[in-house]
C-alpha atoms as a PDB file:
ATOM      1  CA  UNK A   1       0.000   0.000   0.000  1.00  0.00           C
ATOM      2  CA  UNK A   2       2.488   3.057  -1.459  1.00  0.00           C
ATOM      3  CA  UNK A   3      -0.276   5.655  -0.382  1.00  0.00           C
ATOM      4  CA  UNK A   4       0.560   4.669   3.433  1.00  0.00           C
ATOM      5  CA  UNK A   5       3.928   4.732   3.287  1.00  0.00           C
ATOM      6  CA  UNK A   6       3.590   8.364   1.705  1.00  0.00           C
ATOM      7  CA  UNK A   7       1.287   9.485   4.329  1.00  0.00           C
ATOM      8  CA  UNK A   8       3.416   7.946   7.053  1.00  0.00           C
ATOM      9  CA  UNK A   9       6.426  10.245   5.060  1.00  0.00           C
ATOM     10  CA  UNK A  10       4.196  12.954   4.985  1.00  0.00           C
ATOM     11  CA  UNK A  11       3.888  13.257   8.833  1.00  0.00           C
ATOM     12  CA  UNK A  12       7.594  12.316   9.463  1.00  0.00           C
ATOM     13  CA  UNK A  13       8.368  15.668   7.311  1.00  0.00           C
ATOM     14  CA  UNK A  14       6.328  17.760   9.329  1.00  0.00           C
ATOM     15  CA  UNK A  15       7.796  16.851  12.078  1.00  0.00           C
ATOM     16  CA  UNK A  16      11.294  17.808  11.614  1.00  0.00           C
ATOM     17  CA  UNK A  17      10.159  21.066   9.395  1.00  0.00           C
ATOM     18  CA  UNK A  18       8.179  21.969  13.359  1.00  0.00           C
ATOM     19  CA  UNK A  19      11.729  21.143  15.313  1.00  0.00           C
ATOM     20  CA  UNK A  20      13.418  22.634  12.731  1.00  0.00           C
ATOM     21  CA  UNK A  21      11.414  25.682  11.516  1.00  0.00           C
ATOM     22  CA  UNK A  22       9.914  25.884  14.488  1.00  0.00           C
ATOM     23  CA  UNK A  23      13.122  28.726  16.694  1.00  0.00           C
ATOM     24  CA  UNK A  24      12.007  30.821  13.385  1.00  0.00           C
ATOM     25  CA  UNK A  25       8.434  31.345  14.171  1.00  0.00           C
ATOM     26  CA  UNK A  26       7.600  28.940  11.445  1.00  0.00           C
ATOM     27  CA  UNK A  27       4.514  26.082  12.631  1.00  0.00           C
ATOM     28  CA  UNK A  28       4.110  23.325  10.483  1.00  0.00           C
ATOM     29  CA  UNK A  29       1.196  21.163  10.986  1.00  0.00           C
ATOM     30  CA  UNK A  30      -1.002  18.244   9.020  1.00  0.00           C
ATOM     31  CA  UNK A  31      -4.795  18.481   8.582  1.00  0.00           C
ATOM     32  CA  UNK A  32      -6.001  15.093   8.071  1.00  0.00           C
ATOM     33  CA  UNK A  33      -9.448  15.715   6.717  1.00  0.00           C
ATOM     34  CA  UNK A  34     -12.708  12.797   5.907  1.00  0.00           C
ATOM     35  CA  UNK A  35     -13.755  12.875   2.614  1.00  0.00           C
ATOM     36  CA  UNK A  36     -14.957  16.196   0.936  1.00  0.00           C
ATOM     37  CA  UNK A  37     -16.278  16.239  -2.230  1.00  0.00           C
ATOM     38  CA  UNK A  38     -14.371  17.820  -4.533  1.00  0.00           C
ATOM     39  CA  UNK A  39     -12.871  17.713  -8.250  1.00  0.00           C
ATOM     40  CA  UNK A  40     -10.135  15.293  -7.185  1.00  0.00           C
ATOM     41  CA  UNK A  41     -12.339  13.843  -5.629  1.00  0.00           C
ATOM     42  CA  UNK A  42     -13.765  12.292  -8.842  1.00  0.00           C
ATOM     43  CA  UNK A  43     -10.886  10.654  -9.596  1.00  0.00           C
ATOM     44  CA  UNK A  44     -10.852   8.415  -6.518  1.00  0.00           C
ATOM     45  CA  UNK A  45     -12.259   4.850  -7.055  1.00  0.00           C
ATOM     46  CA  UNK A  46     -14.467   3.829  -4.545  1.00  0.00           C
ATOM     47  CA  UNK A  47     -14.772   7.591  -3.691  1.00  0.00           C
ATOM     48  CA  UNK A  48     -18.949   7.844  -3.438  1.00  0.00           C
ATOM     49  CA  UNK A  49     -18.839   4.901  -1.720  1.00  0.00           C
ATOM     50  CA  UNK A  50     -16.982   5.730   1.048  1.00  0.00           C
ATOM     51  CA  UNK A  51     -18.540   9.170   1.433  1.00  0.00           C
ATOM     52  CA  UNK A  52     -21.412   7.424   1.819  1.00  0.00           C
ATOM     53  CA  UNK A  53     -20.408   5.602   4.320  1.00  0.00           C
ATOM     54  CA  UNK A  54     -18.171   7.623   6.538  1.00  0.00           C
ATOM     55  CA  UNK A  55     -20.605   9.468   8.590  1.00  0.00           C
ATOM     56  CA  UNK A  56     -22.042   6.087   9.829  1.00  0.00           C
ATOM     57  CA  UNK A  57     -19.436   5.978  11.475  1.00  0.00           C
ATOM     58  CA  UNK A  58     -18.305   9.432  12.564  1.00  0.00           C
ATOM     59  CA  UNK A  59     -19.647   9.542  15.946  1.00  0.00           C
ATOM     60  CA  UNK A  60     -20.373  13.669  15.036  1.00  0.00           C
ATOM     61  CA  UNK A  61     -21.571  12.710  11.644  1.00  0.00           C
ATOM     62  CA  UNK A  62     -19.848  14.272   8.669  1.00  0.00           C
ATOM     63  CA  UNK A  63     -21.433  16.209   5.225  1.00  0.00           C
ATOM     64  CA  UNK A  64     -19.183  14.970   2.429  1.00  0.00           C
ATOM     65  CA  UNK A  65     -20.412  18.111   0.493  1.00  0.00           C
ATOM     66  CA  UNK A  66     -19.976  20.570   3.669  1.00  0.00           C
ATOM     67  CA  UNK A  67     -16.036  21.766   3.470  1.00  0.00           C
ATOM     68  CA  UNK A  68     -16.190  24.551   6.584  1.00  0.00           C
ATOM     69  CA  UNK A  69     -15.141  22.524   9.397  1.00  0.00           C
ATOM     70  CA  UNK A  70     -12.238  21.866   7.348  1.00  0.00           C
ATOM     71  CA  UNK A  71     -11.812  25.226   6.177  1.00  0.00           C
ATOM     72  CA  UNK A  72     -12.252  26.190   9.959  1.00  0.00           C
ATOM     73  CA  UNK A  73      -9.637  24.114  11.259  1.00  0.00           C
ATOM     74  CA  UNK A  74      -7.080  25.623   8.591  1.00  0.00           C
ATOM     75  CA  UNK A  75      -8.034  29.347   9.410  1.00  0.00           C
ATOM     76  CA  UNK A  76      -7.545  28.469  13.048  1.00  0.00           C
ATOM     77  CA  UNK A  77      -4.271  27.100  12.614  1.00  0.00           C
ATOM     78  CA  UNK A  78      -2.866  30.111  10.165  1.00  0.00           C
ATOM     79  CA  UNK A  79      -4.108  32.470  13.150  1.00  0.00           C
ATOM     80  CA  UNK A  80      -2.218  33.178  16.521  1.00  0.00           C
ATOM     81  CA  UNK A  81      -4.294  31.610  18.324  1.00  0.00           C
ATOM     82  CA  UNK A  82      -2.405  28.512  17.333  1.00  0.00           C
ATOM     83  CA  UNK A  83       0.883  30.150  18.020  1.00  0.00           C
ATOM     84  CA  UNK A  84       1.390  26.807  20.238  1.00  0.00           C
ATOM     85  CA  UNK A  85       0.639  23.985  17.876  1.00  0.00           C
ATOM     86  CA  UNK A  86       3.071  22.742  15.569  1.00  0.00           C
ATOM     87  CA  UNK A  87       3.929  19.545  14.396  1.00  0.00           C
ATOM     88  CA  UNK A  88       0.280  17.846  14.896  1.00  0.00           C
ATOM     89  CA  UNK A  89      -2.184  15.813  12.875  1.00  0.00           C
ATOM     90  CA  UNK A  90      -5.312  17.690  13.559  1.00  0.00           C
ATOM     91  CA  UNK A  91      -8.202  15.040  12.188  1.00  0.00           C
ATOM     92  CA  UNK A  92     -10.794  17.089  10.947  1.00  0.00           C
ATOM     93  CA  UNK A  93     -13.283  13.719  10.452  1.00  0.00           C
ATOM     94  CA  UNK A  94     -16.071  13.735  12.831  1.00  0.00           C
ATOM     95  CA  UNK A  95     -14.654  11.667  15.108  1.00  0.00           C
ATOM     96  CA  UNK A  96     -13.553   8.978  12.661  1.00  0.00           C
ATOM     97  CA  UNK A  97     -10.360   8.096  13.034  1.00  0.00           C
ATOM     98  CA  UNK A  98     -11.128   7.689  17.085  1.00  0.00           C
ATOM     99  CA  UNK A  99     -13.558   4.846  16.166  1.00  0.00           C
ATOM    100  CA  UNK A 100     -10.796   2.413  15.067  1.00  0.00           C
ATOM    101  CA  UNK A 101     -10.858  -0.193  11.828  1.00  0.00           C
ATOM    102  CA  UNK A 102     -14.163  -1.424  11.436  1.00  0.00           C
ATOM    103  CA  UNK A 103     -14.619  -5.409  13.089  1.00  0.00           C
ATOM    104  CA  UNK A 104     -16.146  -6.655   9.775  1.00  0.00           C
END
């Protein structure tokens, strides 16, 4: 599965760019977002199918067509009121990722 080894890169680079952008003011963070339907989005296989079924499981629910608490997340972490986060994964999903893999 190449896409989790990129993901698993991804995070790895934010990291160091936090410790080592981080005594120059720079933050560098990772919004891990559920699905929002978008162009790309079209081009995922399986796409419809699993915004369909994502907010069963999203203990908050989630609006695959809805992109603001997304959007929200991003403005709050480009403002100062983040000026203490860096290096995080902030899961913007409804609660989905704190559900675990699925028992089926």
């Amino acid at each position: 599965d190449w896409m989790g080894v990129a993901k698993a890169a991804l995070e790895a680079v934010a990291r160091y760019l936090a410790r080592d952008l981080g005594p120059r003011g720079v933050r560098a963070n990772l919004v891990s977002a559920g699905p929002i339907e978008t162009a790309a989005a079209g081009g995922i296989p399986g796409f419809q199918t699993l915004a369909a079924e994502w907010p069963k499981r999203a203990p908050l629910g989630w609006d695959p067509t809805d992109p603001s608490s997304v959007a929200g997340t991003v403005c709050y972490l480009m403002s100062d009121a983040s000026r203490g986060v860096t290096g995080e994964i902030i899961h913007v999903d409804g609660g989905y990722h704190a559900m675990g893999a699925p028992l089926e």
